[in-house]
PDB file of N, CA and C in Angstrom:
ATOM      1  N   UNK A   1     -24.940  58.430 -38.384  1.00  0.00           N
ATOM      2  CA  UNK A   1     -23.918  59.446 -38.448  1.00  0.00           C
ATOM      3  C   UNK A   1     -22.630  58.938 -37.801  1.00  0.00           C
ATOM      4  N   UNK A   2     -21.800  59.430 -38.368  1.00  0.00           N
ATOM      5  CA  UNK A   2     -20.372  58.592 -37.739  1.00  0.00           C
ATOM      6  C   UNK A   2     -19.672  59.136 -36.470  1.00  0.00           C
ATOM      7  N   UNK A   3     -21.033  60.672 -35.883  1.00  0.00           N
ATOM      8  CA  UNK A   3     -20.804  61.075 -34.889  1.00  0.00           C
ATOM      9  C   UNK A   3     -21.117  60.685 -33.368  1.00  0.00           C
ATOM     10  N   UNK A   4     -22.320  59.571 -34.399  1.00  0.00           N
ATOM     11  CA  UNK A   4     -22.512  58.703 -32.971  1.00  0.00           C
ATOM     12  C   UNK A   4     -22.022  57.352 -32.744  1.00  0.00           C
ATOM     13  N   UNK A   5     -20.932  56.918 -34.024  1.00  0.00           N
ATOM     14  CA  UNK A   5     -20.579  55.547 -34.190  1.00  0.00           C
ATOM     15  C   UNK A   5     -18.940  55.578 -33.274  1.00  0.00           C
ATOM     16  N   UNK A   6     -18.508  57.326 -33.475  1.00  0.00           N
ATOM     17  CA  UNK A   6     -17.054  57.633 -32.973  1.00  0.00           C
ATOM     18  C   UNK A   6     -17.261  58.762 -32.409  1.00  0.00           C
ATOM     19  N   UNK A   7     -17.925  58.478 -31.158  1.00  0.00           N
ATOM     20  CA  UNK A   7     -18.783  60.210 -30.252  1.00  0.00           C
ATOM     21  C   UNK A   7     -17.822  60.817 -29.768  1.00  0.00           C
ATOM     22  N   UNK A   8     -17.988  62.352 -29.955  1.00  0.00           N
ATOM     23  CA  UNK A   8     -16.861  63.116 -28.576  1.00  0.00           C
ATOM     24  C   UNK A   8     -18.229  63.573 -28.172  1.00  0.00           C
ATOM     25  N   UNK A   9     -19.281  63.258 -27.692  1.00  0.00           N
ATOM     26  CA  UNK A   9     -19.991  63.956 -26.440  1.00  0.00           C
ATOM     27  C   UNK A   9     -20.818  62.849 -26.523  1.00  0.00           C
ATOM     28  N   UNK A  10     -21.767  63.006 -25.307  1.00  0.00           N
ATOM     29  CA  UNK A  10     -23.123  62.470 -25.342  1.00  0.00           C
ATOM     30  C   UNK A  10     -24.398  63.139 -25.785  1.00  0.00           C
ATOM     31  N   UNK A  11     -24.993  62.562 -26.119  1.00  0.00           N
ATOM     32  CA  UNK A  11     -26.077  63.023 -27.270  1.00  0.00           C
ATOM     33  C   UNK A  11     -27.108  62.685 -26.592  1.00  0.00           C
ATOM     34  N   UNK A  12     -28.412  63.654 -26.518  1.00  0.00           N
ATOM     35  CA  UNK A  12     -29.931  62.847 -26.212  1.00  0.00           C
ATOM     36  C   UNK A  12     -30.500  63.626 -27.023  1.00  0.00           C
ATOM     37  N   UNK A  13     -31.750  62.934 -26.965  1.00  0.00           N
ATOM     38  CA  UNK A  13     -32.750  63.382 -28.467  1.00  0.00           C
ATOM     39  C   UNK A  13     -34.204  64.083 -27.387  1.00  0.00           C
ATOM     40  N   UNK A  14     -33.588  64.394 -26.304  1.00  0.00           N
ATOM     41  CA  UNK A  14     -34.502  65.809 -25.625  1.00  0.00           C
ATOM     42  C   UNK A  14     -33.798  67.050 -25.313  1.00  0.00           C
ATOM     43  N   UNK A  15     -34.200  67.997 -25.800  1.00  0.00           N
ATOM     44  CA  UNK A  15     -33.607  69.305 -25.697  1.00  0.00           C
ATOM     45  C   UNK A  15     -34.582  69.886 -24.607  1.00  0.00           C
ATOM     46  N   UNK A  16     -34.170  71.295 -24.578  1.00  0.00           N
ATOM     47  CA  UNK A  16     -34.667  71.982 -23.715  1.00  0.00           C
ATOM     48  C   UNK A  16     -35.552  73.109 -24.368  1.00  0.00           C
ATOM     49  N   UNK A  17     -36.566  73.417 -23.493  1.00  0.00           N
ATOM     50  CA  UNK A  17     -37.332  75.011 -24.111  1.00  0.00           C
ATOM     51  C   UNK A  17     -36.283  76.002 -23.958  1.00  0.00           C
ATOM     52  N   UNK A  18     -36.477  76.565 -24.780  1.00  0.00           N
ATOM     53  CA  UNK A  18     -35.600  77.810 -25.109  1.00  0.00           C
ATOM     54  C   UNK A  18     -36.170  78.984 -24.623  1.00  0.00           C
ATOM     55  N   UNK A  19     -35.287  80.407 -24.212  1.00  0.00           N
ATOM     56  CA  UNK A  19     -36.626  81.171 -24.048  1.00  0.00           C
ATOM     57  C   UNK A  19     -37.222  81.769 -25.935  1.00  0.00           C
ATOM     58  N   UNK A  20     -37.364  82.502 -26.087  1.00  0.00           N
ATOM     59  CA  UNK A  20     -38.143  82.736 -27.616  1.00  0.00           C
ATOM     60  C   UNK A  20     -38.365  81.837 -28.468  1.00  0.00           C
ATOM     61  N   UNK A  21     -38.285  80.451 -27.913  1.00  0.00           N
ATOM     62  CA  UNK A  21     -38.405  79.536 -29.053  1.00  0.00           C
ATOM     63  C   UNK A  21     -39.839  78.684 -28.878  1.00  0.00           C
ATOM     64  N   UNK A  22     -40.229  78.243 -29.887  1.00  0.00           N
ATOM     65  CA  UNK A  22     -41.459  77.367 -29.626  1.00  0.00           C
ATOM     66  C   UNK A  22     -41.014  76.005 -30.115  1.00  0.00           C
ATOM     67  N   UNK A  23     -39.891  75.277 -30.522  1.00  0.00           N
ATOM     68  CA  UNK A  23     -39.876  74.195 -30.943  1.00  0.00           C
ATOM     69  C   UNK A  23     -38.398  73.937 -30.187  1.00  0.00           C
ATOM     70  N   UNK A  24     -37.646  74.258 -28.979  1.00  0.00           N
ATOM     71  CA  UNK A  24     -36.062  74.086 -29.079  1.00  0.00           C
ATOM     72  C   UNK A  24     -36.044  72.503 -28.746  1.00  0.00           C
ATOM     73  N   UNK A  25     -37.207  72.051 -27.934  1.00  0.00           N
ATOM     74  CA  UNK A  25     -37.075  70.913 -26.967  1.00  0.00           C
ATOM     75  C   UNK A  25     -37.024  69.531 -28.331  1.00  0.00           C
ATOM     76  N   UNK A  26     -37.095  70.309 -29.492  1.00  0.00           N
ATOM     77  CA  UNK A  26     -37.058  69.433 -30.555  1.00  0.00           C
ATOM     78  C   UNK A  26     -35.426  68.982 -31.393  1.00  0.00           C
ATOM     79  N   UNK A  27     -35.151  69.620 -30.781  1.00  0.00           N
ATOM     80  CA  UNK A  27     -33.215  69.261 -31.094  1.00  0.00           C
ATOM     81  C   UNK A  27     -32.690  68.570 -30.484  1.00  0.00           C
ATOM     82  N   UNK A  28     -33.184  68.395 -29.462  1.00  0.00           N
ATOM     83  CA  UNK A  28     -31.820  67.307 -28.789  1.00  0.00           C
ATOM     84  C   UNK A  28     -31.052  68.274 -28.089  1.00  0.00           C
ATOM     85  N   UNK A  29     -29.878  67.381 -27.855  1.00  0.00           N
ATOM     86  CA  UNK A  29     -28.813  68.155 -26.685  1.00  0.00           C
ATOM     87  C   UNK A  29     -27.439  67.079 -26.808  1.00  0.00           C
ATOM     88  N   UNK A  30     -26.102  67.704 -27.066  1.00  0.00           N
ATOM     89  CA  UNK A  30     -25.004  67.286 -26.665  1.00  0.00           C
ATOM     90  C   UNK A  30     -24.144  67.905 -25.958  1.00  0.00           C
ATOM     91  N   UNK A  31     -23.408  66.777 -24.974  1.00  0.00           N
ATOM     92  CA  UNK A  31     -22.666  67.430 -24.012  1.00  0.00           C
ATOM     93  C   UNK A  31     -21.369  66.839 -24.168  1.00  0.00           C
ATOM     94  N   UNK A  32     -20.527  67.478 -24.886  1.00  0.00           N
ATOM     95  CA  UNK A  32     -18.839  67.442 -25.089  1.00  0.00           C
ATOM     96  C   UNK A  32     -18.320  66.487 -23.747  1.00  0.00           C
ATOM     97  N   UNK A  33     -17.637  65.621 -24.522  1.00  0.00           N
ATOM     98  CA  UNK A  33     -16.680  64.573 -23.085  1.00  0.00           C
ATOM     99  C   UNK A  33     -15.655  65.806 -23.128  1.00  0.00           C
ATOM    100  N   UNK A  34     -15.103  65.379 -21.649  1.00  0.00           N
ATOM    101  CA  UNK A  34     -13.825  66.023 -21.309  1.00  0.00           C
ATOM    102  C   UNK A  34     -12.794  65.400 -21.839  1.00  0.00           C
ATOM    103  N   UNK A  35     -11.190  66.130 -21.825  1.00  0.00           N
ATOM    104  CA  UNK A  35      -9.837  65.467 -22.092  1.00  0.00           C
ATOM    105  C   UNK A  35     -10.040  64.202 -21.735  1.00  0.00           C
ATOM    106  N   UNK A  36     -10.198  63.843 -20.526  1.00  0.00           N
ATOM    107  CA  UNK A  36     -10.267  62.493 -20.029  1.00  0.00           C
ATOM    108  C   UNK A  36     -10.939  61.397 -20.668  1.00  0.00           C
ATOM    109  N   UNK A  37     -12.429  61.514 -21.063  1.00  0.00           N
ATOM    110  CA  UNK A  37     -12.881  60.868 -21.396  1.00  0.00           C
ATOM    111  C   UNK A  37     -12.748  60.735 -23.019  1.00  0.00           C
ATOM    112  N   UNK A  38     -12.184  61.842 -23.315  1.00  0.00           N
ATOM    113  CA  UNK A  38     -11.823  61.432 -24.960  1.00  0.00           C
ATOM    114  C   UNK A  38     -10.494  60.651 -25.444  1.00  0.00           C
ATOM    115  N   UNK A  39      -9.358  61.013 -24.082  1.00  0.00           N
ATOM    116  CA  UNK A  39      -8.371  60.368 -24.294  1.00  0.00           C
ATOM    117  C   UNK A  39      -8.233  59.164 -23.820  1.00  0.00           C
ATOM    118  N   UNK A  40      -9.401  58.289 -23.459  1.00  0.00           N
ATOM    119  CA  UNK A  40      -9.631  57.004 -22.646  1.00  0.00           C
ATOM    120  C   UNK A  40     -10.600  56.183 -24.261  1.00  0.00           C
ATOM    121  N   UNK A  41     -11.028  57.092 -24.791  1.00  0.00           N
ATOM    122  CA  UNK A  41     -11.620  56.623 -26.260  1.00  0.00           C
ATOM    123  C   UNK A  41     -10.650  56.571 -27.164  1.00  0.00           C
ATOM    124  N   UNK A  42     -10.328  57.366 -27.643  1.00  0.00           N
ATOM    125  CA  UNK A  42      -9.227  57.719 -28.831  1.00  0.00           C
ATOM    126  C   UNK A  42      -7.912  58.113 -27.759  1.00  0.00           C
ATOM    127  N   UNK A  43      -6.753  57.845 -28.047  1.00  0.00           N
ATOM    128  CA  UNK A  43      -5.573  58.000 -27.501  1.00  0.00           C
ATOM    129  C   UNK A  43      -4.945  59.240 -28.393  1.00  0.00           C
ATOM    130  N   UNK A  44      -5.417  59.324 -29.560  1.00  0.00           N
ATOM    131  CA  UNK A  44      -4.946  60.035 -30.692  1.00  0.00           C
ATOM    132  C   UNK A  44      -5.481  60.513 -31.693  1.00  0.00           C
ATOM    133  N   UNK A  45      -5.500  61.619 -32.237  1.00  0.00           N
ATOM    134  CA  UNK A  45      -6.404  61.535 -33.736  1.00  0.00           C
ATOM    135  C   UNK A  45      -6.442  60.104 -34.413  1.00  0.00           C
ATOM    136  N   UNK A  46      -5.236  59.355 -34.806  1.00  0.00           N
ATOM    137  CA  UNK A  46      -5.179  58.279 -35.426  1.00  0.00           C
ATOM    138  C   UNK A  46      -6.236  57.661 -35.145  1.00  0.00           C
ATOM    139  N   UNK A  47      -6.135  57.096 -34.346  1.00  0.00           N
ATOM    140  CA  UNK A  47      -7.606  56.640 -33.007  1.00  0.00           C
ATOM    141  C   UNK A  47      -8.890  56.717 -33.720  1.00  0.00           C
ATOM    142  N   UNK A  48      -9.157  57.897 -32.900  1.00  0.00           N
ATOM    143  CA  UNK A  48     -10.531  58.676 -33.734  1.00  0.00           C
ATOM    144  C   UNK A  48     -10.690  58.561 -35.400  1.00  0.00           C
ATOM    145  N   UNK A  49     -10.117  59.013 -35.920  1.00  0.00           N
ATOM    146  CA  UNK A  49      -9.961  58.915 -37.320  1.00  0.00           C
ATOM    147  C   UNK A  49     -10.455  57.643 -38.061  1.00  0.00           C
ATOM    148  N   UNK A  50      -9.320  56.723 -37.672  1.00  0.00           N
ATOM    149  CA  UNK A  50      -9.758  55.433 -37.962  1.00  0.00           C
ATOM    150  C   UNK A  50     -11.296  54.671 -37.618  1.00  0.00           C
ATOM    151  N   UNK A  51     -11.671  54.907 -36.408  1.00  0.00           N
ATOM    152  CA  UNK A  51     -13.268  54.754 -35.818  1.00  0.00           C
ATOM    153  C   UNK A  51     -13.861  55.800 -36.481  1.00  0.00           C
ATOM    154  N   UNK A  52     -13.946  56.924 -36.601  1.00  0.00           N
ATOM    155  CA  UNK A  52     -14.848  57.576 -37.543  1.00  0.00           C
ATOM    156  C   UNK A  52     -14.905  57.055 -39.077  1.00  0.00           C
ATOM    157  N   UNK A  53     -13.633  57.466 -39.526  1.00  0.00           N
ATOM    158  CA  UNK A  53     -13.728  56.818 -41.131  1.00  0.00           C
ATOM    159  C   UNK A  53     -14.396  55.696 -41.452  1.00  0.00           C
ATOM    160  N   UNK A  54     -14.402  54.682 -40.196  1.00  0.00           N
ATOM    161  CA  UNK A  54     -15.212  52.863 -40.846  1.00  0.00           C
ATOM    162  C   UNK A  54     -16.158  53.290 -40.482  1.00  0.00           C
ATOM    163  N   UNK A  55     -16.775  54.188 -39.625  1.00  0.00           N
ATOM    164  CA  UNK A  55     -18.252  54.277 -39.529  1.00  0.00           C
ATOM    165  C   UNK A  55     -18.783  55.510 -40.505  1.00  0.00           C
ATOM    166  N   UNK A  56     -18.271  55.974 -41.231  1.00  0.00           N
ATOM    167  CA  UNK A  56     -18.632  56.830 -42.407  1.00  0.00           C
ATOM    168  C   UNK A  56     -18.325  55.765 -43.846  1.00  0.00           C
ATOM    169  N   UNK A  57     -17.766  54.935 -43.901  1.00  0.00           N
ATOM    170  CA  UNK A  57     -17.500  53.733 -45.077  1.00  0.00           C
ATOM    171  C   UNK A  57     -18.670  53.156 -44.911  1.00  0.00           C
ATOM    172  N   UNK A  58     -18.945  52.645 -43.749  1.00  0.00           N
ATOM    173  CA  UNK A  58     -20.193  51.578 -43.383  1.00  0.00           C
ATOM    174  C   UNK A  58     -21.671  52.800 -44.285  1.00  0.00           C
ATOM    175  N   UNK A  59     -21.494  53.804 -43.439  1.00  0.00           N
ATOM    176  CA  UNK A  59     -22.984  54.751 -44.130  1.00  0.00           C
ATOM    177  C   UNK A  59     -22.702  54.413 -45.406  1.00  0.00           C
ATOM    178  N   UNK A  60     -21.696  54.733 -46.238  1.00  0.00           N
ATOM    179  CA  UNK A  60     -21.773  55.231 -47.685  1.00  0.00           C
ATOM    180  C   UNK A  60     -22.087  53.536 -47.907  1.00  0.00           C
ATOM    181  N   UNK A  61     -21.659  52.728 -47.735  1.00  0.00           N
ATOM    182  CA  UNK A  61     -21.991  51.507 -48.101  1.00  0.00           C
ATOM    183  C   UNK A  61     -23.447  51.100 -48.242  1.00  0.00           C
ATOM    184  N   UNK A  62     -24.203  51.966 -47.039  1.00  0.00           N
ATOM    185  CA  UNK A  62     -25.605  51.247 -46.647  1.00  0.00           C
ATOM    186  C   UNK A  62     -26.540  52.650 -47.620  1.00  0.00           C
ATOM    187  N   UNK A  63     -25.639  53.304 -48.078  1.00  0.00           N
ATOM    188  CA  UNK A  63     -27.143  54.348 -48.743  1.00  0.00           C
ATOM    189  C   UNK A  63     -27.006  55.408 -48.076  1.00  0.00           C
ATOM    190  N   UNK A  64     -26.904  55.441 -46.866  1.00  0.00           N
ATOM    191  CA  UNK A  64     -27.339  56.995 -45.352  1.00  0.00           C
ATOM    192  C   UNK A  64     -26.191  58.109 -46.009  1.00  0.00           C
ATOM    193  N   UNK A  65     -25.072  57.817 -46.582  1.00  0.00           N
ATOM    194  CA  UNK A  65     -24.092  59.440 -47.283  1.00  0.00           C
ATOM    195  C   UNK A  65     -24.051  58.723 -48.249  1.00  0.00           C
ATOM    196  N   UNK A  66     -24.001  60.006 -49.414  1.00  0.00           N
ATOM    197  CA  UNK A  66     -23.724  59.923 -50.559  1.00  0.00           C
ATOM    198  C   UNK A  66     -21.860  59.917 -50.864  1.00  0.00           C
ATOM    199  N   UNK A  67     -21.250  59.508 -51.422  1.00  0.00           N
ATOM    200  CA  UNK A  67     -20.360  59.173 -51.738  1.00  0.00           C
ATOM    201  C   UNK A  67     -19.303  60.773 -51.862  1.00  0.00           C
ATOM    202  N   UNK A  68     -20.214  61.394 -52.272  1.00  0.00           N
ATOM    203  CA  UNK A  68     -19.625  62.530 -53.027  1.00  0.00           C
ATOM    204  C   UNK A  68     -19.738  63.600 -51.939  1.00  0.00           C
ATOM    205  N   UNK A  69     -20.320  63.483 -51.167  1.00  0.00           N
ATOM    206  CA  UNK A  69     -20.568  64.033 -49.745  1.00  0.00           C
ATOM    207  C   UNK A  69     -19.065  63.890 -48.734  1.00  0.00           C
ATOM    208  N   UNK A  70     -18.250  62.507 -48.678  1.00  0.00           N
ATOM    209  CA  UNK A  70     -17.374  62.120 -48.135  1.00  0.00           C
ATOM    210  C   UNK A  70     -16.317  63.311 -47.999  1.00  0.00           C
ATOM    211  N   UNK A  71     -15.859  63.398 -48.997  1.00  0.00           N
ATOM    212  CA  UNK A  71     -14.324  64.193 -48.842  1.00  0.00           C
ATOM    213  C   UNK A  71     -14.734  65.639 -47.896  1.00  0.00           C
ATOM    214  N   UNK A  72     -15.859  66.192 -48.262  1.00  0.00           N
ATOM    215  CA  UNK A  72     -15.788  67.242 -47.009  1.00  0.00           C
ATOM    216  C   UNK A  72     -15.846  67.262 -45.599  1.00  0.00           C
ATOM    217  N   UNK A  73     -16.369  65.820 -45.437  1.00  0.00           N
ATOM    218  CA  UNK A  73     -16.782  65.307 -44.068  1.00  0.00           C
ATOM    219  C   UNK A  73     -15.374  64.803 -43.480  1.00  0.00           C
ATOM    220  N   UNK A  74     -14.955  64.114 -44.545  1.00  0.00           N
ATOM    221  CA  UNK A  74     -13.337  64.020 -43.637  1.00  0.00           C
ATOM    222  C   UNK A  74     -12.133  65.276 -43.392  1.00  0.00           C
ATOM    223  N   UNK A  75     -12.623  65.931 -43.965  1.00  0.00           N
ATOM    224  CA  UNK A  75     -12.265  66.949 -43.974  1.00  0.00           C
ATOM    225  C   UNK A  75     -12.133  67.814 -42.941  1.00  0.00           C
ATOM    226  N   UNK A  76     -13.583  68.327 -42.860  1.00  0.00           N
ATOM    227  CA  UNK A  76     -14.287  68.536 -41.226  1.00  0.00           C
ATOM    228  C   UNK A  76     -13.206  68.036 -40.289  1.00  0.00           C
ATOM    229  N   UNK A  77     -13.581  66.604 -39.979  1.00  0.00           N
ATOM    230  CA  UNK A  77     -13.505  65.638 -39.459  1.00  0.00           C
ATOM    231  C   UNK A  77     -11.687  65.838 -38.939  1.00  0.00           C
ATOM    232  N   UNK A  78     -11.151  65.721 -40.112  1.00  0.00           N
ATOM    233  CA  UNK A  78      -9.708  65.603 -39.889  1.00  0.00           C
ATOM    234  C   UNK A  78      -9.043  66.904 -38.963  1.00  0.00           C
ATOM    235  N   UNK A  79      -9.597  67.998 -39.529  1.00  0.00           N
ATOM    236  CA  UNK A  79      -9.252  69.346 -38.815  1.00  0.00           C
ATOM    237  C   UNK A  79     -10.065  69.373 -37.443  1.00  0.00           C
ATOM    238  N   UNK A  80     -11.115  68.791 -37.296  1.00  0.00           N
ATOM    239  CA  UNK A  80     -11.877  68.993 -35.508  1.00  0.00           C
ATOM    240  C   UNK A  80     -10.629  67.685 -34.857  1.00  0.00           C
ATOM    241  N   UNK A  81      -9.963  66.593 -35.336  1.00  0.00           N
ATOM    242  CA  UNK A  81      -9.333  65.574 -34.542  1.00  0.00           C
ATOM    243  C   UNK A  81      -8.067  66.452 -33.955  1.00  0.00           C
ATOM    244  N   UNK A  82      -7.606  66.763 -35.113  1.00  0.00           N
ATOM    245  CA  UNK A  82      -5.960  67.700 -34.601  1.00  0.00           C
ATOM    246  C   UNK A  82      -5.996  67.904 -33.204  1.00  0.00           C
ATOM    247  N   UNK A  83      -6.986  68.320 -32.661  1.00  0.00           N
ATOM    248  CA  UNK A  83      -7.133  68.677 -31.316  1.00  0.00           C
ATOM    249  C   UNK A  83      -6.841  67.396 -30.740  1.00  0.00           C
ATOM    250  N   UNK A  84      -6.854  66.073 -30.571  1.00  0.00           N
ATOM    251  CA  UNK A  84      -6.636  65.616 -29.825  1.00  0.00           C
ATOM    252  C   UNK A  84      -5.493  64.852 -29.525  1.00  0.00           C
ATOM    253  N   UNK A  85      -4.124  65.560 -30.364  1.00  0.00           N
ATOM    254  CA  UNK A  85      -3.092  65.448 -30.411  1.00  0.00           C
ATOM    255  C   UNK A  85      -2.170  66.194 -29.436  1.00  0.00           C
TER     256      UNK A  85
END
């Protein structure tokens, strides 16, 4: 995913029990970087953008997204960066 190739948080693949849930500890868990640490990664959307987009080229290249999948993801993608302008 090109969310872990160009991260704004940290990611682990242990979650927590939930209360009413019987499976939550099966999701995982991310924890959003701060201003700081995103603006020490990416300086700019440009930034980000560019590191996300080659690591979403690289998937579609290797098989993992479908091609036709792309334009909404940058999409996404382009409108969550704005913020870091």
């Amino acid at each position: 995913m090109p969310e872990l190739e160009a991260p704004t948080a940290s990611h682990s693949g242990f979650g927590t029990q939930r209360e009413g849930t019987r499976f939550g500890f099966l999701y995982g868990k991310a924890t959003d970087f701060d201003s700081e640490q995103l603006a020490a990664l990416y300086p700019d959307s440009k930034h980000y953008l560019e590191a996300w987009n080659a690591a979403l080229d690289r998937l579609i290249e290797q098989g993992m997204v479908l091609p036709e999948d792309a334009p909404a993801m940058r999409q996404r993608t382009a409108a969550w960066a704005e913020r870091l302008d």
